[in-house]
Protein backbone atom coordinates (compact mmCIF):
# COMPACT_ATOMS: atom_id res chain seq x y z
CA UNK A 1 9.68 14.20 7.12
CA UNK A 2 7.32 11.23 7.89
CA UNK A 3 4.57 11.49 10.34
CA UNK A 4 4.98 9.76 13.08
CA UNK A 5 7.26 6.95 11.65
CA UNK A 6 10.21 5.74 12.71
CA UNK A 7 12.66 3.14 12.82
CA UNK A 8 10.96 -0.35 11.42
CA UNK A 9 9.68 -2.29 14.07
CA UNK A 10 10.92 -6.41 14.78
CA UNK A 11 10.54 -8.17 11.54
CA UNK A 12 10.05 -11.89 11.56
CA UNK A 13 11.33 -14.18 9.60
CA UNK A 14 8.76 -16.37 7.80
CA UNK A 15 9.68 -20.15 7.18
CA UNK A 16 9.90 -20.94 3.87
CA UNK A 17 10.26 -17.58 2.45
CA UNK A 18 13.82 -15.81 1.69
CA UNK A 19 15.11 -12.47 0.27
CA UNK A 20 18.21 -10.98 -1.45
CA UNK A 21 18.98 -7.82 -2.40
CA UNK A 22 21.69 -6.45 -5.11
CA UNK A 23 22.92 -3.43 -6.51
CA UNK A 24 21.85 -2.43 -10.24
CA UNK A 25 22.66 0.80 -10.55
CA UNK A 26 19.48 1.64 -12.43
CA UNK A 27 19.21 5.12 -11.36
CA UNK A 28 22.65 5.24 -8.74
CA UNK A 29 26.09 3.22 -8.65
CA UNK A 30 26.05 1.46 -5.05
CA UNK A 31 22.33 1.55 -4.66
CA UNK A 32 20.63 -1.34 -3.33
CA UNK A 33 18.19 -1.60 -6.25
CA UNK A 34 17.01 -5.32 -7.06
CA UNK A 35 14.82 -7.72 -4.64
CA UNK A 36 14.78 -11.23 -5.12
CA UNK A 37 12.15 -13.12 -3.26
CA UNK A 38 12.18 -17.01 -3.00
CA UNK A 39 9.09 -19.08 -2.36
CA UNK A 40 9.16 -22.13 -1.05
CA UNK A 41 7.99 -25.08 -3.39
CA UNK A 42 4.52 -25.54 -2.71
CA UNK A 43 3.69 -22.38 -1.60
CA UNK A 44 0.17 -20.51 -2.31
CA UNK A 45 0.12 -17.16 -3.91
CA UNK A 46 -2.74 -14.57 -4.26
CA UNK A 47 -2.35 -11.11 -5.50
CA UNK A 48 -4.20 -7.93 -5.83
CA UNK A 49 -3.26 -5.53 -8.93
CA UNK A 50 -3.97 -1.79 -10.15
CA UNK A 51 -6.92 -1.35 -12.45
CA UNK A 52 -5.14 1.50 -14.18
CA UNK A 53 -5.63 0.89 -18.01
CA UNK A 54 -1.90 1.61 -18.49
CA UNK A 55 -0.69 -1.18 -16.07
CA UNK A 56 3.19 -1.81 -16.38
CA UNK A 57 4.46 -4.56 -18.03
CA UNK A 58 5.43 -6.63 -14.97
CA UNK A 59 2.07 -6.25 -14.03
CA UNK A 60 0.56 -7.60 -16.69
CA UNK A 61 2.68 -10.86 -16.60
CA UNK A 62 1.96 -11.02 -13.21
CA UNK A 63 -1.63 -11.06 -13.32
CA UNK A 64 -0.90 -13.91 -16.00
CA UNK A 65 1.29 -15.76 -13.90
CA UNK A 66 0.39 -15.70 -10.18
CA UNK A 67 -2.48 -18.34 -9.97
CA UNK A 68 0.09 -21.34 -11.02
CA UNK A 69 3.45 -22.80 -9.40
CA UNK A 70 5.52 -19.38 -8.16
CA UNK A 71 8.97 -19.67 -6.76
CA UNK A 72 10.90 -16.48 -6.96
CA UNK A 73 9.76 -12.39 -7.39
CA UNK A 74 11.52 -10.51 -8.77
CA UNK A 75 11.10 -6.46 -7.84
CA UNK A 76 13.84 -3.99 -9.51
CA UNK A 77 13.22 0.13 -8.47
CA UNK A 78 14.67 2.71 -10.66
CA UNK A 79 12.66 2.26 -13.70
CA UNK A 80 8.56 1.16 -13.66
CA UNK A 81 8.80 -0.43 -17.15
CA UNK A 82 5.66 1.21 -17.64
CA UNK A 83 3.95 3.13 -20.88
CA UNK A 84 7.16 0.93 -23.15
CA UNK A 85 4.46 -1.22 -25.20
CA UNK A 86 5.59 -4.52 -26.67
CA UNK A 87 9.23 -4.08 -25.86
CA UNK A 88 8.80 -3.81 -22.22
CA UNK A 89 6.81 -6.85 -22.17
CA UNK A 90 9.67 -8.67 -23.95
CA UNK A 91 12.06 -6.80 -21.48
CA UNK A 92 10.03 -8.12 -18.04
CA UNK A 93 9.58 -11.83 -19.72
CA UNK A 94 13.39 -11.56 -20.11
CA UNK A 95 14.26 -10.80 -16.93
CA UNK A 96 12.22 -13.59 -15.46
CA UNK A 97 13.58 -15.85 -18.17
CA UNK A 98 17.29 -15.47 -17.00
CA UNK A 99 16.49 -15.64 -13.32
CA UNK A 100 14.43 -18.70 -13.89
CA UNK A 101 17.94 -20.11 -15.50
CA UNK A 102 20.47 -18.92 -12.59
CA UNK A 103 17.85 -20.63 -10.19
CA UNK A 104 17.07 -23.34 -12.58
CA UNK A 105 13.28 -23.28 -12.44
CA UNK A 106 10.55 -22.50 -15.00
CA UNK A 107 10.34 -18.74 -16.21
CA UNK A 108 6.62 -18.61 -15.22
CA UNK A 109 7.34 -19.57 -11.77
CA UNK A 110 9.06 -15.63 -12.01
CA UNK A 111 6.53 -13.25 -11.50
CA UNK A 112 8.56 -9.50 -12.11
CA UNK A 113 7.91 -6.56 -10.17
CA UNK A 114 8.69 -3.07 -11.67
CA UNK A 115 8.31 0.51 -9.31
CA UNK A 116 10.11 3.95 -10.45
CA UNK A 117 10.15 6.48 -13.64
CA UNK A 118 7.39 5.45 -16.71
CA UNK A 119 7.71 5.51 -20.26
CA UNK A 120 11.73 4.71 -19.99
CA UNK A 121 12.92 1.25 -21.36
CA UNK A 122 14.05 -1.24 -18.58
CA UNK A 123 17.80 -1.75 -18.28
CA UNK A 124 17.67 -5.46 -18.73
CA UNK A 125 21.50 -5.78 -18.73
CA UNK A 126 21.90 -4.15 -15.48
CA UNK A 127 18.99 -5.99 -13.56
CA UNK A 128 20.60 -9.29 -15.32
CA UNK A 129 24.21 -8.17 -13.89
CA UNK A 130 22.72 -8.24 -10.40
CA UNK A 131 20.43 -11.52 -10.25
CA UNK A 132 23.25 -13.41 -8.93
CA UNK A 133 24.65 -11.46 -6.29
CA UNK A 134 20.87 -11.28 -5.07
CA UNK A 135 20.04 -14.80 -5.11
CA UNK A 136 23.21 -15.66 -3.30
CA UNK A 137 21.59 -13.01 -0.69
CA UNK A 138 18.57 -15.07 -0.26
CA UNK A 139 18.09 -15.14 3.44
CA UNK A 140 14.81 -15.31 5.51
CA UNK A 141 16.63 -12.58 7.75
CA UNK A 142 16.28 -9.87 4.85
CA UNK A 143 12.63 -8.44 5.37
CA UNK A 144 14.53 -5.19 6.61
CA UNK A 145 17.07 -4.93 4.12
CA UNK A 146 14.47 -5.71 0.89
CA UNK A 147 12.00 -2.93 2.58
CA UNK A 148 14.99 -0.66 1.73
CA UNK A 149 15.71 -2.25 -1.19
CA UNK A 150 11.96 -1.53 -2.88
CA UNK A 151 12.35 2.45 -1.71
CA UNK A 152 12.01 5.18 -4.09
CA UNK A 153 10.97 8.14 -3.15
CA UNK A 154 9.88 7.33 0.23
CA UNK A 155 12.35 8.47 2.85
CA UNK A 156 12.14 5.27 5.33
CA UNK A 157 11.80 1.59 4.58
CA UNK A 158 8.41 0.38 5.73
CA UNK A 159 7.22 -2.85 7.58
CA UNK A 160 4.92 -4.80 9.90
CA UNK A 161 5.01 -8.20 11.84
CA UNK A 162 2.98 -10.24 13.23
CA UNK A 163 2.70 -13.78 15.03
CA UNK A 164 0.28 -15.93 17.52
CA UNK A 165 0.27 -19.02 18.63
CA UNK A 166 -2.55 -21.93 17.58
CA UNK A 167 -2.34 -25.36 19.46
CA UNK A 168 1.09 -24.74 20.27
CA UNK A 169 2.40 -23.59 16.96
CA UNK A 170 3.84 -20.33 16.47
CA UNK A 171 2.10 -18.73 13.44
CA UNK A 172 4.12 -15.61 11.31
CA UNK A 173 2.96 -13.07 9.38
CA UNK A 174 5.17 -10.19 7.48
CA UNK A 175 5.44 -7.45 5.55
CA UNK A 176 6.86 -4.95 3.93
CA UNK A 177 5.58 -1.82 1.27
CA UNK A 178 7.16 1.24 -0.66
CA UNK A 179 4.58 4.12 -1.53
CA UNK A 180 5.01 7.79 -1.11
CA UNK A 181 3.87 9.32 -4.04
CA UNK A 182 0.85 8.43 -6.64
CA UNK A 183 -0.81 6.60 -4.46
CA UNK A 184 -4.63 6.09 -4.89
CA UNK A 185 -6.16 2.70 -4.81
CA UNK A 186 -7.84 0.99 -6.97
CA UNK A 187 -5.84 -1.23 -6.53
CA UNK A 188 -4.38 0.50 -3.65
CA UNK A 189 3.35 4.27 -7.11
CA UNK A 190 3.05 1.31 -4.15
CA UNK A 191 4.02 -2.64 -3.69
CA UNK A 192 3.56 -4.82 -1.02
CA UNK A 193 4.99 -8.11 0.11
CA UNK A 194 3.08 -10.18 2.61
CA UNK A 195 4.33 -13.50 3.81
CA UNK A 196 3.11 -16.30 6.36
CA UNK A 197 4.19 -20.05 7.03
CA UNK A 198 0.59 -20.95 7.57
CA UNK A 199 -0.51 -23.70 4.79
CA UNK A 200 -3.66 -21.59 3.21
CA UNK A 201 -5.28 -22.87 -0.27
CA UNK A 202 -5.30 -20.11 -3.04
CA UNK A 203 -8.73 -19.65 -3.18
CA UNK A 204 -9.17 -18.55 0.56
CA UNK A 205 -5.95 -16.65 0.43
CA UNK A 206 -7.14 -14.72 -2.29
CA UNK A 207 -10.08 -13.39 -0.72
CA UNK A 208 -7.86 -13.10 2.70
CA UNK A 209 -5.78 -10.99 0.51
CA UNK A 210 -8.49 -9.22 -1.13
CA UNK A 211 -10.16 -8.48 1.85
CA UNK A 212 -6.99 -6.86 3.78
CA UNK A 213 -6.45 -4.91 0.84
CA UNK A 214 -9.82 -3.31 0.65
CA UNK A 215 -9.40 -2.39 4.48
CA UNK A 216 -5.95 -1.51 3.90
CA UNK A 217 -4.44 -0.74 0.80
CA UNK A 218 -8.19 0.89 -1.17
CA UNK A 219 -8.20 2.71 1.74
CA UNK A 220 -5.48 5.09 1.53
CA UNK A 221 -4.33 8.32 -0.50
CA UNK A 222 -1.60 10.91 -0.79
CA UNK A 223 -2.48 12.67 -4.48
CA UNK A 224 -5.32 10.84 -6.17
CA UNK A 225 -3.30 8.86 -8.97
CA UNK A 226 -3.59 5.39 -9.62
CA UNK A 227 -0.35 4.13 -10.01
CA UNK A 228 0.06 1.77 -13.35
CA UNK A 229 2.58 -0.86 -11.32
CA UNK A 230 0.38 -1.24 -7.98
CA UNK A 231 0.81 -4.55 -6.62
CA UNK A 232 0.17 -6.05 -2.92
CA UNK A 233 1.00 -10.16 -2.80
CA UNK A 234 -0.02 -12.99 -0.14
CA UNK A 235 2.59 -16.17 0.43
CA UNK A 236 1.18 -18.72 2.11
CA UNK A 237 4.42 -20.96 2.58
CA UNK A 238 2.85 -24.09 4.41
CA UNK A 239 5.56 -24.55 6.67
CA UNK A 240 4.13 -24.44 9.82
CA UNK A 241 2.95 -27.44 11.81
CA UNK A 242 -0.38 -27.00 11.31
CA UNK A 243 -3.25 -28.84 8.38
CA UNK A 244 -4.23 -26.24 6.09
CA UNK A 245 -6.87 -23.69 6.16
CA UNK A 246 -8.91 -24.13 2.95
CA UNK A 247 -12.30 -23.22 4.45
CA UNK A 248 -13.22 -19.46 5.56
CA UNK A 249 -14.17 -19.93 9.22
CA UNK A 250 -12.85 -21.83 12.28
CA UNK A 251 -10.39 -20.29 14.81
CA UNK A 252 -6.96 -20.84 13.64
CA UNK A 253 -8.71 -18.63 9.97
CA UNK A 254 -9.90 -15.79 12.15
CA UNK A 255 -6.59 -15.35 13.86
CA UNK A 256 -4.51 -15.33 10.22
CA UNK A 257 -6.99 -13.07 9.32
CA UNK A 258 -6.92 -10.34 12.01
CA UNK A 259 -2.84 -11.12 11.80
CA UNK A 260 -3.20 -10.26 8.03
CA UNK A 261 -5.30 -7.78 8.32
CA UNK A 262 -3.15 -5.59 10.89
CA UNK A 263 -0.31 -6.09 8.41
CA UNK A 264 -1.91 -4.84 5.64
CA UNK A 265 -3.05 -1.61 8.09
CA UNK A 266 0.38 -0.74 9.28
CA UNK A 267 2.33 -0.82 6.50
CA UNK A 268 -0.43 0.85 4.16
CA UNK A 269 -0.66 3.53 6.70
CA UNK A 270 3.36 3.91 6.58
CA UNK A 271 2.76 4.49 3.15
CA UNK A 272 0.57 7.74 4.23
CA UNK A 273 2.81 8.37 6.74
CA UNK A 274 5.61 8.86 4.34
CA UNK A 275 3.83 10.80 2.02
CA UNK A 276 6.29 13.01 -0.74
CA UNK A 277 6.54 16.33 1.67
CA UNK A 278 3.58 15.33 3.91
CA UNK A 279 3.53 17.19 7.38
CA UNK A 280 0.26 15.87 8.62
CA UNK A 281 -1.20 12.28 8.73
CA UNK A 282 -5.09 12.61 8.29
CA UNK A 283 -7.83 10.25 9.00
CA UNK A 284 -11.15 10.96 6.90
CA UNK A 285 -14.38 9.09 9.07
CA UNK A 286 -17.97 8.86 7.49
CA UNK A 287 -20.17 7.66 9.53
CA UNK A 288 -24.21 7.82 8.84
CA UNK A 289 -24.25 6.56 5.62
CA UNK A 290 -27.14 4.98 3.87
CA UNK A 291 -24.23 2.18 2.05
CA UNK A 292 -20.98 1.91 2.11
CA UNK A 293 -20.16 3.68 -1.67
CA UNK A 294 -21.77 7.17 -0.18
CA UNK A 295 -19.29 7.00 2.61
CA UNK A 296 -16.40 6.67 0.68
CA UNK A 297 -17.65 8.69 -2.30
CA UNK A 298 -17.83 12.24 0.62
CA UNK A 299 -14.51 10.57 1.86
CA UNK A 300 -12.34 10.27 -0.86
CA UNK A 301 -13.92 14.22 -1.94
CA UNK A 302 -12.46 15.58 0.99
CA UNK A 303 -9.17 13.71 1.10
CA UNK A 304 -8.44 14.93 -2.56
CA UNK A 305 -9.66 18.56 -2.34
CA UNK A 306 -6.45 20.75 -3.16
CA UNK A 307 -8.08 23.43 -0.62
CA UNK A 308 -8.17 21.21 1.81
CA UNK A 309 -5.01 19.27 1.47
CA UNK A 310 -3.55 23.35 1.83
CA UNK A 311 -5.39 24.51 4.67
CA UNK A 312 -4.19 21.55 6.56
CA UNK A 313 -0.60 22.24 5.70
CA UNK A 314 -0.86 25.64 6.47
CA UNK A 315 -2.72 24.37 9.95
CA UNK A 316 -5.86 26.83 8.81
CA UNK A 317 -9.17 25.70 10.42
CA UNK A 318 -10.91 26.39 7.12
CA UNK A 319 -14.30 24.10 7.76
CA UNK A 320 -16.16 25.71 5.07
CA UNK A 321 -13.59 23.85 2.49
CA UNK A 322 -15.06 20.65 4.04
CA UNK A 323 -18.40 21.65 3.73
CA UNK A 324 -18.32 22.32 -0.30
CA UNK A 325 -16.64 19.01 -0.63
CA UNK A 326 -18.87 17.14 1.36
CA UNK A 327 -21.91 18.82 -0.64
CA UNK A 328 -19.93 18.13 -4.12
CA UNK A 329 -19.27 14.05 -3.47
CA UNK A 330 -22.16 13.75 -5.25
CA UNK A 331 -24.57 11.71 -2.92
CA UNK A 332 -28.11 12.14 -4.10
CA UNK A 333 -31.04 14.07 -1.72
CA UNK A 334 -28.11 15.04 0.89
CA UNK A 335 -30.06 16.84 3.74
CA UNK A 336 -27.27 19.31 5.10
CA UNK A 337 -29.47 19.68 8.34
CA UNK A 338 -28.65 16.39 9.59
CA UNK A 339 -24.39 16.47 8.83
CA UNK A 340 -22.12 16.96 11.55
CA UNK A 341 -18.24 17.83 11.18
CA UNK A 342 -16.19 17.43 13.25
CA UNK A 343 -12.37 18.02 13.34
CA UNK A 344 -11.30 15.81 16.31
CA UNK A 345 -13.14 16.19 19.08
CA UNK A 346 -14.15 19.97 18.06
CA UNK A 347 -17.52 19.91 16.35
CA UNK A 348 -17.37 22.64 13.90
CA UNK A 349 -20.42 22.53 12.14
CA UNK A 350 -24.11 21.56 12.43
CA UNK A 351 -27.22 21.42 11.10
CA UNK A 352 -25.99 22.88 7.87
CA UNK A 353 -24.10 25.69 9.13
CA UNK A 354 -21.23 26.63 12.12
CA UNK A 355 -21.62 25.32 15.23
CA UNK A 356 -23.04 27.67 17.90
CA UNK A 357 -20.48 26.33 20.32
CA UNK A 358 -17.26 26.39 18.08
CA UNK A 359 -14.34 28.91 18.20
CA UNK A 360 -11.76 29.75 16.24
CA UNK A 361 -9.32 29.03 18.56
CA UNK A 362 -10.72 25.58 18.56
CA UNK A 363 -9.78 24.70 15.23
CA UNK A 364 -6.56 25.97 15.24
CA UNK A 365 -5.58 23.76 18.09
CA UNK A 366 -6.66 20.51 16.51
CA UNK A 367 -5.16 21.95 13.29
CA UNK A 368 -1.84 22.19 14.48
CA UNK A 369 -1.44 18.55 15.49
CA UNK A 370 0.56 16.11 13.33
CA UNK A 371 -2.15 13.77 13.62
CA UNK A 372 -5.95 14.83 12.55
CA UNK A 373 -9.47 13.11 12.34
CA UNK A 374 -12.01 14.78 10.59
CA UNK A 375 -15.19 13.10 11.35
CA UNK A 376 -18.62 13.39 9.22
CA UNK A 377 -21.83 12.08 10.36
CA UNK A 378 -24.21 12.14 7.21
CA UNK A 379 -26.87 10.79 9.63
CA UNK A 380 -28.97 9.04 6.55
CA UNK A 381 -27.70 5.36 8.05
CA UNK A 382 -25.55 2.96 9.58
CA UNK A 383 -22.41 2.81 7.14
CA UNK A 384 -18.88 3.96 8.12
CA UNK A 385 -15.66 3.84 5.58
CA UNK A 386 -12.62 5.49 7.08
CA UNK A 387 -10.01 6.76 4.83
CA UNK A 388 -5.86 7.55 5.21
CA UNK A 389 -4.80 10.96 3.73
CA UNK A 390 -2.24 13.37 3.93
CA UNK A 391 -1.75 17.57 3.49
CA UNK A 392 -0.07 19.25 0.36
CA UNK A 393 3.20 21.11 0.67
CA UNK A 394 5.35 22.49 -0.94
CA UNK A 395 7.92 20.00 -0.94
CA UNK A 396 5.29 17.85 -2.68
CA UNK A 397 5.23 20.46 -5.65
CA UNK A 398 9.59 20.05 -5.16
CA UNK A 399 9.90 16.20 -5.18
CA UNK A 400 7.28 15.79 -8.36
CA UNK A 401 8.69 18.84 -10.23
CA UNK A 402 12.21 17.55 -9.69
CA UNK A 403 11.58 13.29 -10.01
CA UNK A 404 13.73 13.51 -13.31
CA UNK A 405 16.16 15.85 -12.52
């Protein structure tokens, strides 16, 4: 069941940006399964990809495509087109091929998205047999229904909205993500669709995009695998009343920022939230650091321990887990007299050892939330990363044993 997340909050339409959704049948008859996203002409684009070596064949089109002219995305679930070599390129180029003829634009204005099993070839006829019914979808009303339409495993669609107003013009900003399982960034199986009417040049948009994502998106993990089809994308339609941003500064940039920023947050935390068979949402804070790498190096080596991820399922105040992963990350000359731990408000250990003033009892308390911080203060300097996890279950072990069956 997902931690504290529930039904999907008001989604705004963005100007200038529409989506459809059809039924494949890729893995079920009736299943909403393909996501067609128009673009209006003119539109910017940035993007933000997985650095896994064995990136999907959508992906790698997409990374060839997105800097020119895009109208239309293209996202099927079901199958990730992944690990299928030469033919799967030739499978994602075909899709986009005969969407770019039923909408009659160029085939590299289709960037494809694949998200589901790897190493099985796409159906091309079936994602073909739906294109139509999904472009005659196309709707800027959809955001809810293509947040469903991009699920796989998770177990409720996920999105965030945003808007604020700039010399009278109402500015939007929306999105929507799937993620539940394999999820580690780098980028960072998860997509994510992010859409404003502001008029934003590429080149700022991509670093506005790159920037939410390594607040957002690089900051989160369930299980420690990189997907190969991560994807998060930025539309900057240009349809609001307003000259465009092409510079990094100035107030109307800071306000799509912090708008684009607390997308990115929500709906990359939904993605935690909805972990496969999570029961607790975790936040991981280093503070103290002496840079920014050190802090997420002990982060990320206490958000992946197994023995960790277990004790907080089985709501065990376990601290000394924390301290051998904390002492493992690898951070050269640590001085374990000056590291504090903390496990919400309840410091449990100092100065290299338990806390004279901790209890049992203590632990067990904070342990039993939903919700958890564990907090680390290295005390070698003034750098803080905070990091999204989750607990291992058992119906983690279920869902990934039985994702074929």
């Amino acid at each position: 069941m997902a931690v504290g997340l529930g039904p999907l909050p008001t989604l705004h339409p963005v100007a200038g940006f529409e989506l459809g959704i059809a039924s494949a049948g890729i893995k079920r008859v009736g299943r909403k399964d393909v996501v067609v996203m128009r673009c209006a002409e003119g539109s910017s684009v940035a993007g933000v990809f997985t650095l896994n070596a064995f990136c999907a064949a959508p992906v790698i089109l997409a990374k060839q495509r997105f800097q020119g002219a895009i109208r239309y995305l293209l996202t099927n679930t079901g199958n990730a087109n992944a690990g299928t070599g030469t033919p799967g390129l030739i499978a994602a180029a075909r899709t986009c091929d005969k969407l770019a003829e039923l909408a009659g634009v160029d085939a590299n204005s289709v960037l494809p998205y694949s998200t589901g099993v790897i190493g099985e070839p796409l159906p091309v006829e079936k994602i073909e047999g739906a294109m139509q019914a999904a472009l005659d979808d196309l709707s800027e009303d959809n955001w809810a229904q293509a947040a469903t339409g991009i699920m796989t495993t998770d177990t409720l669609p996920k999105g965030a909205s945003r808007q604020f107003e700039h010399e009278g013009v109402t500015i939007t900003v929306t999105g929507i993500s799937k993620g539940a399982g394999m999820i580690r960034p780098n980028m960072a199986t998860m997509l994510g669709y992010i859409a404003t009417d502001a008029k934003v040049s590429r080149e700022v948009l991509q670093n506005l995009l790159l920037d939410g994502a390594n607040k957002s998106f690089n900051r989160i993990t369930i299980d420690g695998d990189t997907s190969t089809n991560d994807c998060c994308m930025l539309i900057a339609t240009g349809k609001a009343d307003l000259p465009e941003i092409t510079e990094a500064n100035g107030p109307l940039f800071a306000a799509l920022k912090q708008a684009v920023l607390e997308v990115c947050m929500e709906v990359a935390q939904a993605i935690v939230r909805d972990g496969e068979g999570a029961t607790k949402f975790v936040t991981v804070e280093v503070n103290g650091g002496a840079n920014h790498q050190e802090c997420l190096d002990v982060g990320y080596t206490v958000a992946h321990s197994p023995l960790i991820k277990t004790a907080l399922f089985a709501s065990d105040p376990n601290w000394g887990r924390i301290l051998a992963a904390v002492g493992r990350a690898g951070v050269p000359d640590l001085d374990v007299s000056k590291i504090d731990v903390y496990l919400g408000e309840v410091c449990i250990a100092s100065g290299g050892a338990r806390s004279v003033s901790y209890t049992e009892e203590q632990g067990s308390a904070v342990m039993a939330r939903e919700e958890i911080t564990i907090r680390i203060e290295l005390g070698r300097g003034v750098c803080s990363e905070t990091i999204w996890t989750t607990d291992l279950s058992h119906e983690y072990v279920k869902i990934n044993a039985e994702y074929r069956t």
